[in-house]
Each structure stands twice: as structure tokens, then as C-alpha cells.
N, C-alpha and C. Protein backbone atom coordinates (compact mmCIF):
# COMPACT_ATOMS: atom_id res chain seq x y z
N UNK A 1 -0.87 4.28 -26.88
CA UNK A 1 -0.20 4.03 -25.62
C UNK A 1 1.28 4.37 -25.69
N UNK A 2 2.01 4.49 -26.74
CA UNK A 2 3.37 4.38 -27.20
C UNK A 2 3.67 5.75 -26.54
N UNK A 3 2.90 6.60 -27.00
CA UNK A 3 3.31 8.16 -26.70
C UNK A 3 3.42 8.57 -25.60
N UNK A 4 2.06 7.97 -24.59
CA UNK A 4 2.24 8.01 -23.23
C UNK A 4 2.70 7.35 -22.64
N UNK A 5 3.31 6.18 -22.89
CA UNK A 5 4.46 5.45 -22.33
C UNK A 5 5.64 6.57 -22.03
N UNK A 6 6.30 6.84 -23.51
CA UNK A 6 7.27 7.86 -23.70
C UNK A 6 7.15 9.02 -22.86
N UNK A 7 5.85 9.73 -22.70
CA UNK A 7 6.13 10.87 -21.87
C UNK A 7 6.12 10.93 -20.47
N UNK A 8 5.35 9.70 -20.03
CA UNK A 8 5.04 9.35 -18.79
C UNK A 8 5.62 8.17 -18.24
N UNK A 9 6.30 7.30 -19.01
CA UNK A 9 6.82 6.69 -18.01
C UNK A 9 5.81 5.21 -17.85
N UNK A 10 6.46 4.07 -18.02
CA UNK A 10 5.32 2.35 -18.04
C UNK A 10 4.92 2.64 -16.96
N UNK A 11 3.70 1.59 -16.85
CA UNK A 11 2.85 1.45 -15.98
C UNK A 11 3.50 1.03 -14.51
N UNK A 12 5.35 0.25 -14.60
CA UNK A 12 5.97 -0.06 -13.40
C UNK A 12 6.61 1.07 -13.21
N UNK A 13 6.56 2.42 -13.96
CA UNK A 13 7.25 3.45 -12.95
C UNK A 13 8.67 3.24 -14.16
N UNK A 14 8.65 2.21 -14.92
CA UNK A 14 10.23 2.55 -15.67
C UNK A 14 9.75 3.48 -16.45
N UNK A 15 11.19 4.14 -17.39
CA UNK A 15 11.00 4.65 -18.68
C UNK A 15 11.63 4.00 -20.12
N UNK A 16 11.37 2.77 -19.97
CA UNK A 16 12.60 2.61 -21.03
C UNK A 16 13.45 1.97 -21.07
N UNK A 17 14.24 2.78 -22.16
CA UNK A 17 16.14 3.18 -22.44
C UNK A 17 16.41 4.61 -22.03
N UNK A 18 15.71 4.87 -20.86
CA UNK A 18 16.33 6.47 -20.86
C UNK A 18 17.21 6.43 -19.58
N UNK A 19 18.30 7.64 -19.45
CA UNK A 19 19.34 7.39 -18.60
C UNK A 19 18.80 7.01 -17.52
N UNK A 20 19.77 6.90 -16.48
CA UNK A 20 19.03 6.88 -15.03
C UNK A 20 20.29 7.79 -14.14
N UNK A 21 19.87 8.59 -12.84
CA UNK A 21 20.94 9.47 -12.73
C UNK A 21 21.12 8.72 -11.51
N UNK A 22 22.40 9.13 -11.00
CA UNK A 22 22.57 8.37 -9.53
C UNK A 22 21.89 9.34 -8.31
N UNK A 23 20.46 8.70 -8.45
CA UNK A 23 19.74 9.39 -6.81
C UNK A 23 20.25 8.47 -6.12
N UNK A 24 20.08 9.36 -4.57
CA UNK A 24 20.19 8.74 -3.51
C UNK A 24 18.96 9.00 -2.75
N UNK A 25 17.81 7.83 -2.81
CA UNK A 25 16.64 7.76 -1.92
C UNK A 25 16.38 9.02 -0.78
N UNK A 26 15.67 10.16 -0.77
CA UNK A 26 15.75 10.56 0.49
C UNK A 26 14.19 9.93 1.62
N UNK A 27 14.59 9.51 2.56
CA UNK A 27 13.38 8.90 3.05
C UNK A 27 13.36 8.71 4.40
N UNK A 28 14.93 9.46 5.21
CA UNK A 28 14.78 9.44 6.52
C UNK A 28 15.05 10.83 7.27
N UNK A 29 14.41 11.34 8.38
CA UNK A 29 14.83 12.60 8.24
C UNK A 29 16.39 13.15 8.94
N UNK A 30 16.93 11.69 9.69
CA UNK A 30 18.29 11.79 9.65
C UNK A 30 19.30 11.82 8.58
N UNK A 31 18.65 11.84 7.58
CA UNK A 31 19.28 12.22 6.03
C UNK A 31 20.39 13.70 5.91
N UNK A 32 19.00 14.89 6.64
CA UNK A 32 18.77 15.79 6.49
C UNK A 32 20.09 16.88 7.26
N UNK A 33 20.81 16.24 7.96
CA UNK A 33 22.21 17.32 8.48
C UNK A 33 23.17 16.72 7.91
N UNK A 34 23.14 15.47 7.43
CA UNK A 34 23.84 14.91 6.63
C UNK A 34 23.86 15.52 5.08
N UNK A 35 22.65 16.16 4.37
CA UNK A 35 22.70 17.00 3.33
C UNK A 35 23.78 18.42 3.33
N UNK A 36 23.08 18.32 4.57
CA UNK A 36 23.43 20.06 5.07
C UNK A 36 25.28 19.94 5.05
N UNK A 37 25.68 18.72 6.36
CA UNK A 37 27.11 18.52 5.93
C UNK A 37 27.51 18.64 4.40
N UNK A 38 27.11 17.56 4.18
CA UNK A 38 27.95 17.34 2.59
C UNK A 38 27.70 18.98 1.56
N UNK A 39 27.11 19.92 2.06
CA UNK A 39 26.84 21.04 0.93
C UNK A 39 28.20 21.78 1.19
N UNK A 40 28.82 21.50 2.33
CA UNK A 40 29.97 22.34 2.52
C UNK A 40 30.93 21.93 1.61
N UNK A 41 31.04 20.97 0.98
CA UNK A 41 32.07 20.74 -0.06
C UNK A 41 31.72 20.30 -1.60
N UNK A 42 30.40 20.21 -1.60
CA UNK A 42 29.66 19.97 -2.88
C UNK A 42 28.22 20.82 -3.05
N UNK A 43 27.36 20.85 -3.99
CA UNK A 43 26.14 21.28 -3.89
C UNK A 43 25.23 19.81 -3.75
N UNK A 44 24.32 20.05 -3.00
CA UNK A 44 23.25 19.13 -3.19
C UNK A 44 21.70 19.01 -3.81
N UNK A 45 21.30 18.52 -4.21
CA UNK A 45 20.40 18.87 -5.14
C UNK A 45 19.26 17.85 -4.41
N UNK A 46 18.27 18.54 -4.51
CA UNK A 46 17.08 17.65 -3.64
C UNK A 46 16.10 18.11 -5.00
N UNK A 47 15.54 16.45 -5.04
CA UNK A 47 14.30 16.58 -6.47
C UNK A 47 13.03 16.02 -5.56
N UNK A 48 12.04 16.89 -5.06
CA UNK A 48 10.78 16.43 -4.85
C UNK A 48 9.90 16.03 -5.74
N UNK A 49 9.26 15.01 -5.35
CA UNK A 49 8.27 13.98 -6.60
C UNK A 49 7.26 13.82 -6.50
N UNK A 50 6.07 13.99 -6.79
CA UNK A 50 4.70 13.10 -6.65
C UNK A 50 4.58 12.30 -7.68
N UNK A 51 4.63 10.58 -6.70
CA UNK A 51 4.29 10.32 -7.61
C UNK A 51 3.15 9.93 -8.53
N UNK A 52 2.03 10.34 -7.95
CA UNK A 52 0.39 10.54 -8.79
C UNK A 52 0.03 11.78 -9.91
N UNK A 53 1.41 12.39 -9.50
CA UNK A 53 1.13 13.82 -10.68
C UNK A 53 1.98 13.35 -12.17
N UNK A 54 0.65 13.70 -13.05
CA UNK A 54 1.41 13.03 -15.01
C UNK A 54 2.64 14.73 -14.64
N UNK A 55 2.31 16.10 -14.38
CA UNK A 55 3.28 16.78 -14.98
C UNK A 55 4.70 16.62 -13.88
N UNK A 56 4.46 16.40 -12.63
CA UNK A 56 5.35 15.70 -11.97
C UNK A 56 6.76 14.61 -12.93
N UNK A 57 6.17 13.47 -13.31
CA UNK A 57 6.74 12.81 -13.83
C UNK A 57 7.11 13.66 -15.44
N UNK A 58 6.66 13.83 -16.09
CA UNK A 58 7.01 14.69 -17.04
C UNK A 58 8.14 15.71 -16.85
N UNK A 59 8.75 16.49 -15.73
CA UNK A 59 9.01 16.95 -15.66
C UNK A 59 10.03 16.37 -15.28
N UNK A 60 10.45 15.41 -13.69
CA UNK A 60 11.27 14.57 -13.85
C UNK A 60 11.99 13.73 -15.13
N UNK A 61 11.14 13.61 -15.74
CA UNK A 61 11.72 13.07 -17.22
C UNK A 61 12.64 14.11 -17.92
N UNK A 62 12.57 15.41 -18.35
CA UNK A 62 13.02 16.01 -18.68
C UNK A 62 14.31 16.43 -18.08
N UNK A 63 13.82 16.56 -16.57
CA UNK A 63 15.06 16.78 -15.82
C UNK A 63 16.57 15.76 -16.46
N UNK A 64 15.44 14.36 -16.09
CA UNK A 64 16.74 13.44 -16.48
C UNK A 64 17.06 13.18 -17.54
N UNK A 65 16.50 13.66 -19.19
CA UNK A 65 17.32 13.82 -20.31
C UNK A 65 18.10 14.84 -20.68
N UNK A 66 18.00 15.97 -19.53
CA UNK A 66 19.41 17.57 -19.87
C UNK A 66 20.18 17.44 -18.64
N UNK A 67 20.13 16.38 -17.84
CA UNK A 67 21.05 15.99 -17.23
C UNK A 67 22.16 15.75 -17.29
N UNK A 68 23.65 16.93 -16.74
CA UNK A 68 25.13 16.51 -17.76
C UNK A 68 26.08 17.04 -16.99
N UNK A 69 25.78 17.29 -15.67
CA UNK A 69 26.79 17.30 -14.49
C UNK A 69 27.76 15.83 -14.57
N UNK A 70 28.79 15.96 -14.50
CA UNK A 70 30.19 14.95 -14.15
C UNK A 70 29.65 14.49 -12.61
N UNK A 71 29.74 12.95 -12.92
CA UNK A 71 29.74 12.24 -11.84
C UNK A 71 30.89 12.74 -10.77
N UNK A 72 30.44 12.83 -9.37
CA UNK A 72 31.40 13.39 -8.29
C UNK A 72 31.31 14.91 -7.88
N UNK A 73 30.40 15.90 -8.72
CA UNK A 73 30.29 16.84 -8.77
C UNK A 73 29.09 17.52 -7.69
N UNK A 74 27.98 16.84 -7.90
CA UNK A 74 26.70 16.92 -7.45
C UNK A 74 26.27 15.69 -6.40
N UNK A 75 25.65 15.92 -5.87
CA UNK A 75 25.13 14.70 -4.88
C UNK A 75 23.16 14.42 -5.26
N UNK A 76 22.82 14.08 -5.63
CA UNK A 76 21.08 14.27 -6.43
C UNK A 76 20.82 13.05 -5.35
N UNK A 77 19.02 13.83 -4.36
CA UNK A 77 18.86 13.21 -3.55
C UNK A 77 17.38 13.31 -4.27
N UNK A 78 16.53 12.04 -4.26
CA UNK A 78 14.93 11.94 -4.51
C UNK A 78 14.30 11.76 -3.25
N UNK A 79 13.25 12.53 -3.24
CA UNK A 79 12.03 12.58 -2.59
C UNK A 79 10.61 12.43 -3.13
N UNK A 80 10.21 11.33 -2.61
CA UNK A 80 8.95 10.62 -3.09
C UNK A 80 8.16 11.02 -2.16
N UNK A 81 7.38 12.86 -1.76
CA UNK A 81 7.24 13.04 -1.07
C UNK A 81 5.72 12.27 -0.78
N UNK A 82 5.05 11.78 -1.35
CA UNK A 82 3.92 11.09 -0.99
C UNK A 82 4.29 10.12 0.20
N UNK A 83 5.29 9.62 -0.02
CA UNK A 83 5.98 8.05 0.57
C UNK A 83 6.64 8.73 2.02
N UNK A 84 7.02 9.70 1.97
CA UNK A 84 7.86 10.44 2.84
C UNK A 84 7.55 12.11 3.44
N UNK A 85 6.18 12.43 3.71
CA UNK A 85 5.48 13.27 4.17
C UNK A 85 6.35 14.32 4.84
N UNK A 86 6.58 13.55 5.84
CA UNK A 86 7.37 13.54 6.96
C UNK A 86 8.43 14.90 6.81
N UNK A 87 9.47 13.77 5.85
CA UNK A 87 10.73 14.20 5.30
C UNK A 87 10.47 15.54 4.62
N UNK A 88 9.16 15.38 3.39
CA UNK A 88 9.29 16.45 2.54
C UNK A 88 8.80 17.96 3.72
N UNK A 89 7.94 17.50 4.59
CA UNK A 89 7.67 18.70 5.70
C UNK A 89 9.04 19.45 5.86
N UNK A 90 9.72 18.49 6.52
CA UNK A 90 10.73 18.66 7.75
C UNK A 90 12.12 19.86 5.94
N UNK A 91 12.02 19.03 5.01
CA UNK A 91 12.66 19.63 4.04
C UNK A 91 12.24 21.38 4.05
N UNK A 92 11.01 21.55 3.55
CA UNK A 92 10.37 22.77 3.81
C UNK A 92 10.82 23.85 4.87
N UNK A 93 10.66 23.12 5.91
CA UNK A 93 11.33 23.99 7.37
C UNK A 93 12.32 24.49 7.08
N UNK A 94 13.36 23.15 7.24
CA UNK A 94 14.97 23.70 7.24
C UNK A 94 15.54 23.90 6.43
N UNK A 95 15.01 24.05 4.99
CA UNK A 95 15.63 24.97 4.10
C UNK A 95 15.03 25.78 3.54
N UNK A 96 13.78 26.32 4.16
CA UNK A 96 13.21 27.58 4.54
C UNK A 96 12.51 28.00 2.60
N UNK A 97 11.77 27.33 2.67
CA UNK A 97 10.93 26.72 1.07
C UNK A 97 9.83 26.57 1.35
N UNK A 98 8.71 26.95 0.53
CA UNK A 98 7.73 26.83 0.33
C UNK A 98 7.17 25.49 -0.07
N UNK A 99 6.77 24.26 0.50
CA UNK A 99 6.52 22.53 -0.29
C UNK A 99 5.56 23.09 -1.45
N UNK A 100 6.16 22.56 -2.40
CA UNK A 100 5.60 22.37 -3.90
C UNK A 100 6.18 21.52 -4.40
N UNK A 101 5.43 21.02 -5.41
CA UNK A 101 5.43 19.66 -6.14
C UNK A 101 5.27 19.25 -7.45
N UNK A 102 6.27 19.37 -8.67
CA UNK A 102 7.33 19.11 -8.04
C UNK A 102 8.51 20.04 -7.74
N UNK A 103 9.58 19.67 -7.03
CA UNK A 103 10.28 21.21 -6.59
C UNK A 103 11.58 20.46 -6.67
N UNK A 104 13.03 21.57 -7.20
CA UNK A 104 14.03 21.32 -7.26
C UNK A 104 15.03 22.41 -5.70
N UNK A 105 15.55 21.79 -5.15
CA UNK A 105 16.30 22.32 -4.42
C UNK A 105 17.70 22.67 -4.35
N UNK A 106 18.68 23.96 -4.29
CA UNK A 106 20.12 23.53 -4.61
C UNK A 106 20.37 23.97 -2.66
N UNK A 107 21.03 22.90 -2.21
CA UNK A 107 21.88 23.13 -0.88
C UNK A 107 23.18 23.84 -1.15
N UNK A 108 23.92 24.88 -0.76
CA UNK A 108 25.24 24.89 -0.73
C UNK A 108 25.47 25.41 0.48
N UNK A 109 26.79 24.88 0.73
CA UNK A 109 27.28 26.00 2.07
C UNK A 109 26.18 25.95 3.38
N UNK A 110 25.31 25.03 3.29
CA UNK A 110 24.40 24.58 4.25
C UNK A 110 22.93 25.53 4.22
N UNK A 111 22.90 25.99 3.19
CA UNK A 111 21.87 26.67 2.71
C UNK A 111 20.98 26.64 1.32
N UNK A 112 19.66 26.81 1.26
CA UNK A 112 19.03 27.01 -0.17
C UNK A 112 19.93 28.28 -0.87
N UNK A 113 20.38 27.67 -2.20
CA UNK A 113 20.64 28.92 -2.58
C UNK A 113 19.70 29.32 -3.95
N UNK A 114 19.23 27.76 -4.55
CA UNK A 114 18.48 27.98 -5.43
C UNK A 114 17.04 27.21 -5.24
N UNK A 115 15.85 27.74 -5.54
CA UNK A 115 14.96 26.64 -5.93
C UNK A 115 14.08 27.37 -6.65
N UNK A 116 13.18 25.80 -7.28
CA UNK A 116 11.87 26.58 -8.33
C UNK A 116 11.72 25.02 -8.40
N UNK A 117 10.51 25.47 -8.67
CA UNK A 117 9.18 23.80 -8.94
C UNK A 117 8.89 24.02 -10.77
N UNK A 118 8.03 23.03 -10.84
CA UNK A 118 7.36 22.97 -12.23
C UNK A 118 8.19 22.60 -13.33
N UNK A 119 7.59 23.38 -14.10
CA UNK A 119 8.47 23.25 -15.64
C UNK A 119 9.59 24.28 -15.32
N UNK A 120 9.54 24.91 -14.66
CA UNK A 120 11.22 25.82 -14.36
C UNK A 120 12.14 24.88 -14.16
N UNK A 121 12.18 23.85 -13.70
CA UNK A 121 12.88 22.75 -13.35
C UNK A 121 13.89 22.58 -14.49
N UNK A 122 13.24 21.93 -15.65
CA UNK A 122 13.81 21.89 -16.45
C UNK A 122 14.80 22.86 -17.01
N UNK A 123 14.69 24.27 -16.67
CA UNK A 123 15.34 25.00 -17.62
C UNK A 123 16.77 25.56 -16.37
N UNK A 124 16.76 24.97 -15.35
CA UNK A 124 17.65 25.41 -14.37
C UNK A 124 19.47 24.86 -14.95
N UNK A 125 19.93 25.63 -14.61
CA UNK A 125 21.52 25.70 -15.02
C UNK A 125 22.08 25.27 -14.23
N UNK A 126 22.13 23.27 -13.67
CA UNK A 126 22.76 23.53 -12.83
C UNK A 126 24.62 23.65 -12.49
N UNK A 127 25.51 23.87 -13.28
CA UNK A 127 26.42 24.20 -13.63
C UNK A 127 27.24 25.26 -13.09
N UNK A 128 26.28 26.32 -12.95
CA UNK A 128 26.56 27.51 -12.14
C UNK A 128 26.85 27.51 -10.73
N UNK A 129 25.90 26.09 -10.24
CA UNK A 129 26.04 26.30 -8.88
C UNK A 129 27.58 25.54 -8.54
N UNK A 130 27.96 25.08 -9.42
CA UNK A 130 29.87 24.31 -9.06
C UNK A 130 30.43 25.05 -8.16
């Protein structure tokens, strides 16, 4: 059980001692021009989730141990798109994306400029997008 604890995450959804990054819940779709605002002076980063998928969470995990953006830099919004259908639809539309799961989004300048799902997730630079 130890191992799959570790890769997946306890049975309440914690992990641990592993970091935790500052999300901000996404779960309303008045969220969503409010993203779009804030990209004009920052990037925003939208992390779609399932949470019934093991590589889902796996992957989120990873995300959040090469995680090393400076607080103030990035704005990291979660989507629990199971919980939030709705939202993850309406995401799809207006930033003109294909819904996949799980999927990383970069907003800038009020636009997608980057995305990719899966294990690409992990290997994304987000640094570049400053």
C-alpha cells in the first residue's frame, strides 16, 4: 500500500509531506473573464483534473514536485472537471482547446498560448512563459 499511497495519493485525496501549490479552486464560470483579465499582466495556468483517473493524479503529482515558479509570478487555477462539467466545457470553448484530461493550460495576453495534457504536463517549461 506504501507505494501506492506515494504515487497516488491516500485514500482522503492527501499526499503526505508533499508541497502544496497555491491553487485557486476553479468552479464558477464567472471565474472565466476574470482569468482572461488577469493574463494581461501575468500568465495563468489552468490544471484540469479527474479526479477518478490513477494517471490523472499521477501526473498532478509530478506536476507539483517540479513545481518552482516564485510566488506572485503565476496565478495556478484547479479544475476538478468532474465536479465542474460546466466550467471545464465552457474552458474548452473560450480558449479554443480540445477537453482532455488531464490538461494543462497557459492564458497570456487573454489567450491560449500553450497547452498539452498527459504526461507532457510534466515536462512543460513553465518559465518561458514569464
Amino acid at each position: 500500500m506504501g507505494l501506492f499511497k506515494n504515487i497516488f495519493g491516500g485514500s482522503d485525496g492527501s499526499t503526505g509531506d508533499k508541497k502544496v501549490l497555491p491553487w485557486t479552486p476553479l468552479q464558477r464560470l464567472d471565474q472565466l473573464p476574470d482569468i482572461e483579465e488577469k493574463s494581461k499582466v501575468r500568465p495563468q495556468i489552468i490544471f484540469k483534473h479527474s479526479t477518478t483517473c490513477g494517471i490523472s493524479r499521477m501526473v498532478l503529482n509530478m506536476f507539483t514536485d517540479s513545481y518552482a515558479i516564485e510566488a506572485g509570478k503565476i496565478d495556478l487555477y484547479f479544475l476538478d472537471l468532474q465536479a465542474h462539467r460546466e466550467v471545464s466545457n465552457e474552458v474548452a470553448i473560450r480558449f479554443q482547446v480540445i477537453h482532455q484530461s488531464p490538461q494543462l493550460l497557459v492564458i497570456k495576453n487573454n489567450s491560449t498560448v500553450f497547452h498539452t495534457s498527459h504526461g507532457a504536463i510534466s515536462e512543460v517549461d513553465l518559465e518561458k512563459f514569464l
